[in-house]
PDB file of N, CA and C in Angstrom:
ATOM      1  N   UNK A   1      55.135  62.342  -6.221  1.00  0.00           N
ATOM      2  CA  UNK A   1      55.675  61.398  -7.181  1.00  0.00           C
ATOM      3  C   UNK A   1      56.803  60.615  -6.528  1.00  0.00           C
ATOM      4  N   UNK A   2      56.835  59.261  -6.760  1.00  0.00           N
ATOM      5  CA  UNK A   2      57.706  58.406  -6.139  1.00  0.00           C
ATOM      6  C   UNK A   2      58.839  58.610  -6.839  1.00  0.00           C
ATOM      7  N   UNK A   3      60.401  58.183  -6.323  1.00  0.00           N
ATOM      8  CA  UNK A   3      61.545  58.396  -6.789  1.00  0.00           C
ATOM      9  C   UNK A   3      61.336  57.575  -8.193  1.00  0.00           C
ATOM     10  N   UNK A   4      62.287  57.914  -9.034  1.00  0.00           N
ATOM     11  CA  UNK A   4      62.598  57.654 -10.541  1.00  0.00           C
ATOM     12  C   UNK A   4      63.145  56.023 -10.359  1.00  0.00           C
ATOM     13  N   UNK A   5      64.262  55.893  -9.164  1.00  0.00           N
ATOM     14  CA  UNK A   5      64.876  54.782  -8.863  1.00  0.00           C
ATOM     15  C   UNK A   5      64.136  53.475  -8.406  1.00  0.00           C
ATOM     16  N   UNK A   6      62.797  53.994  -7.514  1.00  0.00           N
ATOM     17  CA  UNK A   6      61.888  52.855  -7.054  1.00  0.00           C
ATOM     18  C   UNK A   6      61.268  52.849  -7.866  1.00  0.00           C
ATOM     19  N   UNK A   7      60.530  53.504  -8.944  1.00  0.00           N
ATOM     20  CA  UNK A   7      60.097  52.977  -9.821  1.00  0.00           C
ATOM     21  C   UNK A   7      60.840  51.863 -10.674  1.00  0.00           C
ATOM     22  N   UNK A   8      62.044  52.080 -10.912  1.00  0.00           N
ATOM     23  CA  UNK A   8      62.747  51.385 -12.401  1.00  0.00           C
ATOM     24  C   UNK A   8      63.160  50.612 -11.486  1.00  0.00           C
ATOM     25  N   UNK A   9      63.222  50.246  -9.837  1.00  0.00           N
ATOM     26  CA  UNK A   9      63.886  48.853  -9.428  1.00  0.00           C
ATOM     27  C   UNK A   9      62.804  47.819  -9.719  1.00  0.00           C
ATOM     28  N   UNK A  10      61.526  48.351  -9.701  1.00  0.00           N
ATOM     29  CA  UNK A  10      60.179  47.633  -9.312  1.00  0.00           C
ATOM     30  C   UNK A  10      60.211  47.257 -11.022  1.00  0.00           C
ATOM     31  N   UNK A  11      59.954  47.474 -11.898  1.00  0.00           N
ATOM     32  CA  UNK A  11      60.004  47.383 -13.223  1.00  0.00           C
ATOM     33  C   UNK A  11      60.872  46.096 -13.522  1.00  0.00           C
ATOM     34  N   UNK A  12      62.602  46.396 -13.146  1.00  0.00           N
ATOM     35  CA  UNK A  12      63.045  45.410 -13.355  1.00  0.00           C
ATOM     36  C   UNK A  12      63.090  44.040 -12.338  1.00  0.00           C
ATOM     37  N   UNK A  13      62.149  44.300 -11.397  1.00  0.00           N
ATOM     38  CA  UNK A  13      61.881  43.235 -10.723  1.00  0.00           C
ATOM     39  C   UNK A  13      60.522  42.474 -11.301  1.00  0.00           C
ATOM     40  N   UNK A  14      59.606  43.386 -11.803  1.00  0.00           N
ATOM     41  CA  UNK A  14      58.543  42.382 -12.579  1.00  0.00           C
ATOM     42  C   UNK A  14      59.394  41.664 -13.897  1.00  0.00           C
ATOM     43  N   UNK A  15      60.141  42.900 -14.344  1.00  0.00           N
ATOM     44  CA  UNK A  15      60.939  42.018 -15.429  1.00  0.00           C
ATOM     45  C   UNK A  15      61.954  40.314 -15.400  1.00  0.00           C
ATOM     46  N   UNK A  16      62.466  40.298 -13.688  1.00  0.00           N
ATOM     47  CA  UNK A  16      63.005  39.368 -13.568  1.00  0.00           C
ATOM     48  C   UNK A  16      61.974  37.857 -13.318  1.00  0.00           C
ATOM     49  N   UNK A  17      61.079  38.701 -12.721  1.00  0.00           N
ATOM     50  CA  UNK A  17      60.080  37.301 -12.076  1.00  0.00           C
ATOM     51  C   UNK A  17      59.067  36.572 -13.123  1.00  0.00           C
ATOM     52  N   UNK A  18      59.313  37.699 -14.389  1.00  0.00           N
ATOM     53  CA  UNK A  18      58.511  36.880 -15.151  1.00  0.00           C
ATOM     54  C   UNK A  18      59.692  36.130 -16.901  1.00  0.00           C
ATOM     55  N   UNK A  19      60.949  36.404 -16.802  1.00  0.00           N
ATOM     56  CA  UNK A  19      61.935  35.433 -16.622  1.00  0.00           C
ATOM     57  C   UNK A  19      62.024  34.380 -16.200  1.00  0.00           C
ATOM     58  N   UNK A  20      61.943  34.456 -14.789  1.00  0.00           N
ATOM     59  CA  UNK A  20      62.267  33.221 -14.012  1.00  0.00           C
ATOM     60  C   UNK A  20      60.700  32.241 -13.701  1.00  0.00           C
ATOM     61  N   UNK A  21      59.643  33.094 -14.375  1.00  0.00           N
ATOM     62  CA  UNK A  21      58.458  31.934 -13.727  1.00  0.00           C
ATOM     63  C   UNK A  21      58.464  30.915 -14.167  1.00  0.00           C
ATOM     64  N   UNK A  22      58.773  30.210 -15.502  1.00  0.00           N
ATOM     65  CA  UNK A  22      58.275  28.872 -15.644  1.00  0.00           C
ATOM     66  C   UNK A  22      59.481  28.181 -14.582  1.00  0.00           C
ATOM     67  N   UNK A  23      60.877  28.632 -14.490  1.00  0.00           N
ATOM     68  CA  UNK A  23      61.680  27.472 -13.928  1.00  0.00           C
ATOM     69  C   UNK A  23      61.617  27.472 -12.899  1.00  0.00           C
ATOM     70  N   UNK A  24      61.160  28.599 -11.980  1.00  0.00           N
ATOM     71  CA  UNK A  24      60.313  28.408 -10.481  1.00  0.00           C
ATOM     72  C   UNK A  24      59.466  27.503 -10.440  1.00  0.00           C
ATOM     73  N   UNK A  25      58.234  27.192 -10.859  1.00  0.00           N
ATOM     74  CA  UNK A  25      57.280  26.465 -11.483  1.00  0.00           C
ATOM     75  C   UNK A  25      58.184  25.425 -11.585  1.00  0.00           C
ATOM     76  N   UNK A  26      58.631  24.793 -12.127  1.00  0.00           N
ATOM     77  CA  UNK A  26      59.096  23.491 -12.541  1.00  0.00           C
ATOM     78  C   UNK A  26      59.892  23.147 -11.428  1.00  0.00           C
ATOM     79  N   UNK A  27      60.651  23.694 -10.393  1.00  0.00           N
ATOM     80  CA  UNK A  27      61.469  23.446  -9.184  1.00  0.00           C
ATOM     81  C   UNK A  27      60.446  23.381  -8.417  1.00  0.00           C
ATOM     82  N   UNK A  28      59.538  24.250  -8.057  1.00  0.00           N
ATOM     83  CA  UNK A  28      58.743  23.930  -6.994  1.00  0.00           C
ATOM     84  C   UNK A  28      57.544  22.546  -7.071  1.00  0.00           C
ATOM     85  N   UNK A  29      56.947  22.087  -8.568  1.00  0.00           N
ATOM     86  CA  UNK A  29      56.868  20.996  -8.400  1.00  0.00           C
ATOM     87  C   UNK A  29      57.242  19.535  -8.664  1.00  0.00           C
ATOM     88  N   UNK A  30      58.740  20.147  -8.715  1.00  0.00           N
ATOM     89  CA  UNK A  30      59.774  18.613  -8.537  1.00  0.00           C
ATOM     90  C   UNK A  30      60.067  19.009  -7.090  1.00  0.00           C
ATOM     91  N   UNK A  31      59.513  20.139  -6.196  1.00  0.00           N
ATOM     92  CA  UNK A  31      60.343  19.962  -4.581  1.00  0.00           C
ATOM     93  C   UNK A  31      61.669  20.112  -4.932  1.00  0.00           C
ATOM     94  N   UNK A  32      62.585  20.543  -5.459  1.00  0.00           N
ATOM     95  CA  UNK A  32      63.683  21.119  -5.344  1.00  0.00           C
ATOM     96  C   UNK A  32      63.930  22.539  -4.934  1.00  0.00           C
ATOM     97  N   UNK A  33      63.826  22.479  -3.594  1.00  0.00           N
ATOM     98  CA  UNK A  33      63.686  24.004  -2.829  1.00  0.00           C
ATOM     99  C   UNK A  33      65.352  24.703  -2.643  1.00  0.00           C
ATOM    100  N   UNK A  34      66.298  23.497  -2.960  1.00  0.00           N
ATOM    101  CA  UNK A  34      67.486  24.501  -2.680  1.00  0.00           C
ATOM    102  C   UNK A  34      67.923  24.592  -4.051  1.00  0.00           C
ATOM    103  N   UNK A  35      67.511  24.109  -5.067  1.00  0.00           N
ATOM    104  CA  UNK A  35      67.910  25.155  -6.446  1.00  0.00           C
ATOM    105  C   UNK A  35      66.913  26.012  -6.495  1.00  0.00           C
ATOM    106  N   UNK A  36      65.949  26.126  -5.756  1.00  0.00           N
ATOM    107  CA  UNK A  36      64.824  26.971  -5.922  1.00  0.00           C
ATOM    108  C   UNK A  36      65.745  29.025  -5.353  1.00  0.00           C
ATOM    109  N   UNK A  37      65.936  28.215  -3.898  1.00  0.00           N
ATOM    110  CA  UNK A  37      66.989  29.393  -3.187  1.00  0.00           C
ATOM    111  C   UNK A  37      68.153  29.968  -3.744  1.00  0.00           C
ATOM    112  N   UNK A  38      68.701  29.201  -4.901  1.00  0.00           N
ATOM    113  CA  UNK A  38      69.672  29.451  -5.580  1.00  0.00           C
ATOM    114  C   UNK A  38      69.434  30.794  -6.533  1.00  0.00           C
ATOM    115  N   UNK A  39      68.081  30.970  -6.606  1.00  0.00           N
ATOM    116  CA  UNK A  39      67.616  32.041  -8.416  1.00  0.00           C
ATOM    117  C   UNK A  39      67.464  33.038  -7.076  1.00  0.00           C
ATOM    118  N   UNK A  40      67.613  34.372  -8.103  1.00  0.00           N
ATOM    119  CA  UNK A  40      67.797  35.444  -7.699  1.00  0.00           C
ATOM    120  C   UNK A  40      66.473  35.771  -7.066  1.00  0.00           C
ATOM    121  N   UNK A  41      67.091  36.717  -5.655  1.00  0.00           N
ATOM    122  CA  UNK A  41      65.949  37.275  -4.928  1.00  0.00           C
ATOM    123  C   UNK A  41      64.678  37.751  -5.431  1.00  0.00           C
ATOM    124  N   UNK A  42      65.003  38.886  -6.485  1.00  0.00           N
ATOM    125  CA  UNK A  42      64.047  39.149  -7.391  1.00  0.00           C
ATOM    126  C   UNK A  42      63.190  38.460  -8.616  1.00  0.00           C
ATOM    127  N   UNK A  43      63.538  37.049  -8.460  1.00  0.00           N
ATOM    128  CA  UNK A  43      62.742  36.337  -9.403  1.00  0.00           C
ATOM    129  C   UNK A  43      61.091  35.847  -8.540  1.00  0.00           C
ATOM    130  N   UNK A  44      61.132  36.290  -7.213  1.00  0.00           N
ATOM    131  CA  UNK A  44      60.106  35.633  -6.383  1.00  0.00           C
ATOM    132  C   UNK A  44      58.735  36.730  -6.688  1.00  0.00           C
ATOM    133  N   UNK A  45      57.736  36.333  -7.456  1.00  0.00           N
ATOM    134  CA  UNK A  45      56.695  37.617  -7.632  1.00  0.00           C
ATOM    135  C   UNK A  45      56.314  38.122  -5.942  1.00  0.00           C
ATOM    136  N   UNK A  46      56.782  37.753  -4.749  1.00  0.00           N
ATOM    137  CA  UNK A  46      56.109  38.369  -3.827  1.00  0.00           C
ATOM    138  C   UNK A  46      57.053  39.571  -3.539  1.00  0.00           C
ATOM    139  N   UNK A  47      57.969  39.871  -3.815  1.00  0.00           N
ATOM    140  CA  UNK A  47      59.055  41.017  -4.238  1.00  0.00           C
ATOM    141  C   UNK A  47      58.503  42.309  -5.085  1.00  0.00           C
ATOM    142  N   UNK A  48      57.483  42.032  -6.135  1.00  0.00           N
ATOM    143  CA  UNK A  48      56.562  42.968  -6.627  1.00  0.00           C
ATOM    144  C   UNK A  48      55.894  43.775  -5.863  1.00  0.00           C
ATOM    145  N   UNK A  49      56.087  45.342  -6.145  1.00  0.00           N
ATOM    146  CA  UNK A  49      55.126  45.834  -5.161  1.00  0.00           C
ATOM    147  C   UNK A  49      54.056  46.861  -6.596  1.00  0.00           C
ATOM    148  N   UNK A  50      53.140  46.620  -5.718  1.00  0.00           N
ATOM    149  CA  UNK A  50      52.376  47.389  -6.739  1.00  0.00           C
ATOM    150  C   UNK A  50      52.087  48.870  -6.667  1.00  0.00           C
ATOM    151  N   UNK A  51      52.096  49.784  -7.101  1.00  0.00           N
ATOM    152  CA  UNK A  51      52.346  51.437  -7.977  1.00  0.00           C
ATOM    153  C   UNK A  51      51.360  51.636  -8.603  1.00  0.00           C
ATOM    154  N   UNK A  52      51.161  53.332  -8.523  1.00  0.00           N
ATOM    155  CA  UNK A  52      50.409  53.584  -9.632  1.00  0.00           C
ATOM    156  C   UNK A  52      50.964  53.399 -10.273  1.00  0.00           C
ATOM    157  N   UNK A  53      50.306  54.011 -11.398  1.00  0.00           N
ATOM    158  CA  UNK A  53      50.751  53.807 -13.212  1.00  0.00           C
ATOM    159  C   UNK A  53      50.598  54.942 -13.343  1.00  0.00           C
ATOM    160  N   UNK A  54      50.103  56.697 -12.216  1.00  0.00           N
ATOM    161  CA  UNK A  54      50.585  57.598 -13.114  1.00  0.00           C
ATOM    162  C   UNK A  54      51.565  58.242 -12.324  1.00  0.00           C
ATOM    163  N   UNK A  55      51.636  57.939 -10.742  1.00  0.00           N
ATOM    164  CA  UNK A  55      52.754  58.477  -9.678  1.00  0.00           C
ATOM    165  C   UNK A  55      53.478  57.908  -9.480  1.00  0.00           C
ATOM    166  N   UNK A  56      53.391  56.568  -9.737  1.00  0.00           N
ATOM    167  CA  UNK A  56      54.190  55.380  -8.692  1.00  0.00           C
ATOM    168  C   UNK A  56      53.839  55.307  -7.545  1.00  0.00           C
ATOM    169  N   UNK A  57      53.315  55.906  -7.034  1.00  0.00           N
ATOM    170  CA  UNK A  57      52.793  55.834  -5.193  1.00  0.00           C
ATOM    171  C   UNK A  57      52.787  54.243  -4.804  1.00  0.00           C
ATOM    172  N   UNK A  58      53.376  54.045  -3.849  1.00  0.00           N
ATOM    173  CA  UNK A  58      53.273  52.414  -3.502  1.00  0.00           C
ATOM    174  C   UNK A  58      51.644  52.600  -2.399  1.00  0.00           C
ATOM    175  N   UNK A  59      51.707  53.193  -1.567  1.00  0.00           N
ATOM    176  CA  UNK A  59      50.394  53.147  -0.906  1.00  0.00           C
ATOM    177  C   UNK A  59      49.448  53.924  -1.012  1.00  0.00           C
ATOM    178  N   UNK A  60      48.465  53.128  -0.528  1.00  0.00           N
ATOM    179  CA  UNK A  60      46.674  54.014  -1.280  1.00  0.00           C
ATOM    180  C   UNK A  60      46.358  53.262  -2.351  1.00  0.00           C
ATOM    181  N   UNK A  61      46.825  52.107  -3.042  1.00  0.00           N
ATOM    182  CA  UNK A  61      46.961  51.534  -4.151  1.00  0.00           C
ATOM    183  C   UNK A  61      45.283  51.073  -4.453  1.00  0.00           C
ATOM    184  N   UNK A  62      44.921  51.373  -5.470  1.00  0.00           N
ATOM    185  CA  UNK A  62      43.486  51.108  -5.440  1.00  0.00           C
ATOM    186  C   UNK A  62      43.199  49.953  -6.704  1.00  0.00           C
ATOM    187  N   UNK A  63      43.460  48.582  -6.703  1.00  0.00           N
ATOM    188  CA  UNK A  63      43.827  47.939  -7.731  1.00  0.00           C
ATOM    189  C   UNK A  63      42.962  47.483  -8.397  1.00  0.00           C
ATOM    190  N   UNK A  64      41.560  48.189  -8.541  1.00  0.00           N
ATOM    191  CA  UNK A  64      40.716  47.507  -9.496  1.00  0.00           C
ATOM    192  C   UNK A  64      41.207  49.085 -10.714  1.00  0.00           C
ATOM    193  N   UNK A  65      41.772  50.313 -10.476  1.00  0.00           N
ATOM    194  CA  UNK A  65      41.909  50.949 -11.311  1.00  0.00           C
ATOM    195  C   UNK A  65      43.253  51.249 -11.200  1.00  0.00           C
ATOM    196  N   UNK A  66      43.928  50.930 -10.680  1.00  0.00           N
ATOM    197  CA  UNK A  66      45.952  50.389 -10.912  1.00  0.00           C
ATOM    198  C   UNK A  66      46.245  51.992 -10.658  1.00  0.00           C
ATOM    199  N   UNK A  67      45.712  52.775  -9.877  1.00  0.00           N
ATOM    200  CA  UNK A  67      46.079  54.484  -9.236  1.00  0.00           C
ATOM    201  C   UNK A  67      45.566  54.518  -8.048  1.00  0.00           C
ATOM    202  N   UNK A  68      46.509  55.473  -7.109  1.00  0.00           N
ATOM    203  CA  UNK A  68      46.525  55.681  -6.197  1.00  0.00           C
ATOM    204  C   UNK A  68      45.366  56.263  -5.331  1.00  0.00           C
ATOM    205  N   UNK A  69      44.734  56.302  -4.541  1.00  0.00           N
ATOM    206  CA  UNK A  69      43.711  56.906  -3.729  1.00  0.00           C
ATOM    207  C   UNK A  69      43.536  58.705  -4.349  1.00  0.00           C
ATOM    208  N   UNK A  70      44.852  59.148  -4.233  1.00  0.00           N
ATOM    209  CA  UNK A  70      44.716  60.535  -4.629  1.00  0.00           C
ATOM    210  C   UNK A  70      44.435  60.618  -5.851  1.00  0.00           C
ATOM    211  N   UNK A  71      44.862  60.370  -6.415  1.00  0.00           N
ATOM    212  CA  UNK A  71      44.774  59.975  -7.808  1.00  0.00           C
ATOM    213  C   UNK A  71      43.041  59.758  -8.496  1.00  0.00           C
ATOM    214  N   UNK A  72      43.045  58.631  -7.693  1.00  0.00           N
ATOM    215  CA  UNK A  72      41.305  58.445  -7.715  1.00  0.00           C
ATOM    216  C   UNK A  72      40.390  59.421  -7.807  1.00  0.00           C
ATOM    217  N   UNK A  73      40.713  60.032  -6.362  1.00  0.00           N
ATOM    218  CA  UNK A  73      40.005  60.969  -6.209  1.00  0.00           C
ATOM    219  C   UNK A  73      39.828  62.323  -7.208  1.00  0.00           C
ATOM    220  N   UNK A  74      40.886  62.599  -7.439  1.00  0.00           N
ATOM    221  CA  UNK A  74      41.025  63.803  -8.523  1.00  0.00           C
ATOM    222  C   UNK A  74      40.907  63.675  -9.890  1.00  0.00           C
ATOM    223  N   UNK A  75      40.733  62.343 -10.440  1.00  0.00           N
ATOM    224  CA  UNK A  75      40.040  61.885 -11.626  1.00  0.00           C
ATOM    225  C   UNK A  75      38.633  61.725 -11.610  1.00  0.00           C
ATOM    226  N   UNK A  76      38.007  61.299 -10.424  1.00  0.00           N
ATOM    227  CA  UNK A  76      36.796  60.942 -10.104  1.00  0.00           C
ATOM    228  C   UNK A  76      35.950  62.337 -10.203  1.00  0.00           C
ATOM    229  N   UNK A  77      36.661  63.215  -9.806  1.00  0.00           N
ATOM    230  CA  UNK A  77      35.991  64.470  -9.237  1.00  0.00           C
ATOM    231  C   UNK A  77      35.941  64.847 -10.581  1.00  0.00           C
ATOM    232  N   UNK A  78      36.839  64.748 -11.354  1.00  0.00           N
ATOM    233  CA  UNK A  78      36.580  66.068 -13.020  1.00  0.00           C
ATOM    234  C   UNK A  78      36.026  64.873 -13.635  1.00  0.00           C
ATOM    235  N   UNK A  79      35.723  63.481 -13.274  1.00  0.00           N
ATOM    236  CA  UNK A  79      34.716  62.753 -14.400  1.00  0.00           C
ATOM    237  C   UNK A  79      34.950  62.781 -15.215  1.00  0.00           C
ATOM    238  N   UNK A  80      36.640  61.951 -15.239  1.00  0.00           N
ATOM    239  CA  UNK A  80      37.544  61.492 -15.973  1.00  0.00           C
ATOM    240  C   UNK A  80      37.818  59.784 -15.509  1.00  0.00           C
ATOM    241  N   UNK A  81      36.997  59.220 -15.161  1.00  0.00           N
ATOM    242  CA  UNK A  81      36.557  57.601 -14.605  1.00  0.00           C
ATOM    243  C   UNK A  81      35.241  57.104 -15.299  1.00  0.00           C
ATOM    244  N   UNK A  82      35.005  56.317 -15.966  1.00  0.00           N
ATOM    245  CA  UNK A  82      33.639  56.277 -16.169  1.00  0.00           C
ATOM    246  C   UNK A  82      33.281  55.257 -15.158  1.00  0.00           C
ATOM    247  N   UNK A  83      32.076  55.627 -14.953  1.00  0.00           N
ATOM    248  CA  UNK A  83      31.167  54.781 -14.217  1.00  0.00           C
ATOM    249  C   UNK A  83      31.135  55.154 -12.621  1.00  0.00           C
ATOM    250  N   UNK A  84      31.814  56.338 -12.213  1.00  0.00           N
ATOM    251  CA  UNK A  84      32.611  56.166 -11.389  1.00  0.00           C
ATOM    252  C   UNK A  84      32.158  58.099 -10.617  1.00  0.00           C
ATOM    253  N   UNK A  85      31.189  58.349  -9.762  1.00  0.00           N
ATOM    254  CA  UNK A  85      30.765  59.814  -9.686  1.00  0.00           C
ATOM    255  C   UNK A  85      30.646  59.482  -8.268  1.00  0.00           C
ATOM    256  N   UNK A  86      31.213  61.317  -7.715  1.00  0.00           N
ATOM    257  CA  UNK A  86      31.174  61.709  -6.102  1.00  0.00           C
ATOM    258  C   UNK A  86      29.681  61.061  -5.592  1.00  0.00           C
ATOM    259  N   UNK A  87      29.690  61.144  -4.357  1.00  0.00           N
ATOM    260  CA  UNK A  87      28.504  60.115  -3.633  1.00  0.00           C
ATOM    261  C   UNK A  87      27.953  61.287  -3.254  1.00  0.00           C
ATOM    262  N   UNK A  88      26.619  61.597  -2.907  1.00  0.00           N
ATOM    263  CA  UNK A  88      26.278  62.701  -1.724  1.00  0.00           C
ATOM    264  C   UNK A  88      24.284  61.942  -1.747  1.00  0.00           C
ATOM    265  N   UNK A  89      24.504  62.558  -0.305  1.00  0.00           N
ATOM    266  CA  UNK A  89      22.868  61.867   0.519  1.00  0.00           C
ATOM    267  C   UNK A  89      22.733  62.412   1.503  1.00  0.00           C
TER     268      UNK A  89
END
């Protein structure tokens, strides 16, 4: 499980960037790039990192089901995924 702290920085960083999207948006197409530099670091969505949703794990991220590789796997296996069963051949 990822720290308590990287989770809730990441949280309030989606929280800031989606604050700040329309007036990003509106600076970037008037080309005003140095009031653009002016808004906070965390208003830029490439600052988002993406997490599970039941560990937080930042890597292994498997984003058509928003959980981690391990994660995957150990849901997959008790066929708790639908659509979604071990391979064998």
């Amino acid at each position: 499980m990822a720290k308590k702290s990287w989770i809730a920085r990441n949280e309030k960083r989606k929280r800031t960037a989606e604050k700040y999207a329309r007036k990003r948006k509106e600076l970037k197409e008037a080309g005003d790039y140095e009031a653009l530099q002016k808004l906070p670091r965390d208003a830029s969505p490439t600052r988002i990192r993406k997490r599970c949703s039941l560990t937080g794990r930042s890597r292994g991220y498997v984003g058509t089901f928003g959980i981690s590789r391990i994660k995957f796997r150990e849901l997959a296996s008790e066929g708790k995924i639908p659509g979604v069963k071990k391979s064998s051949w």
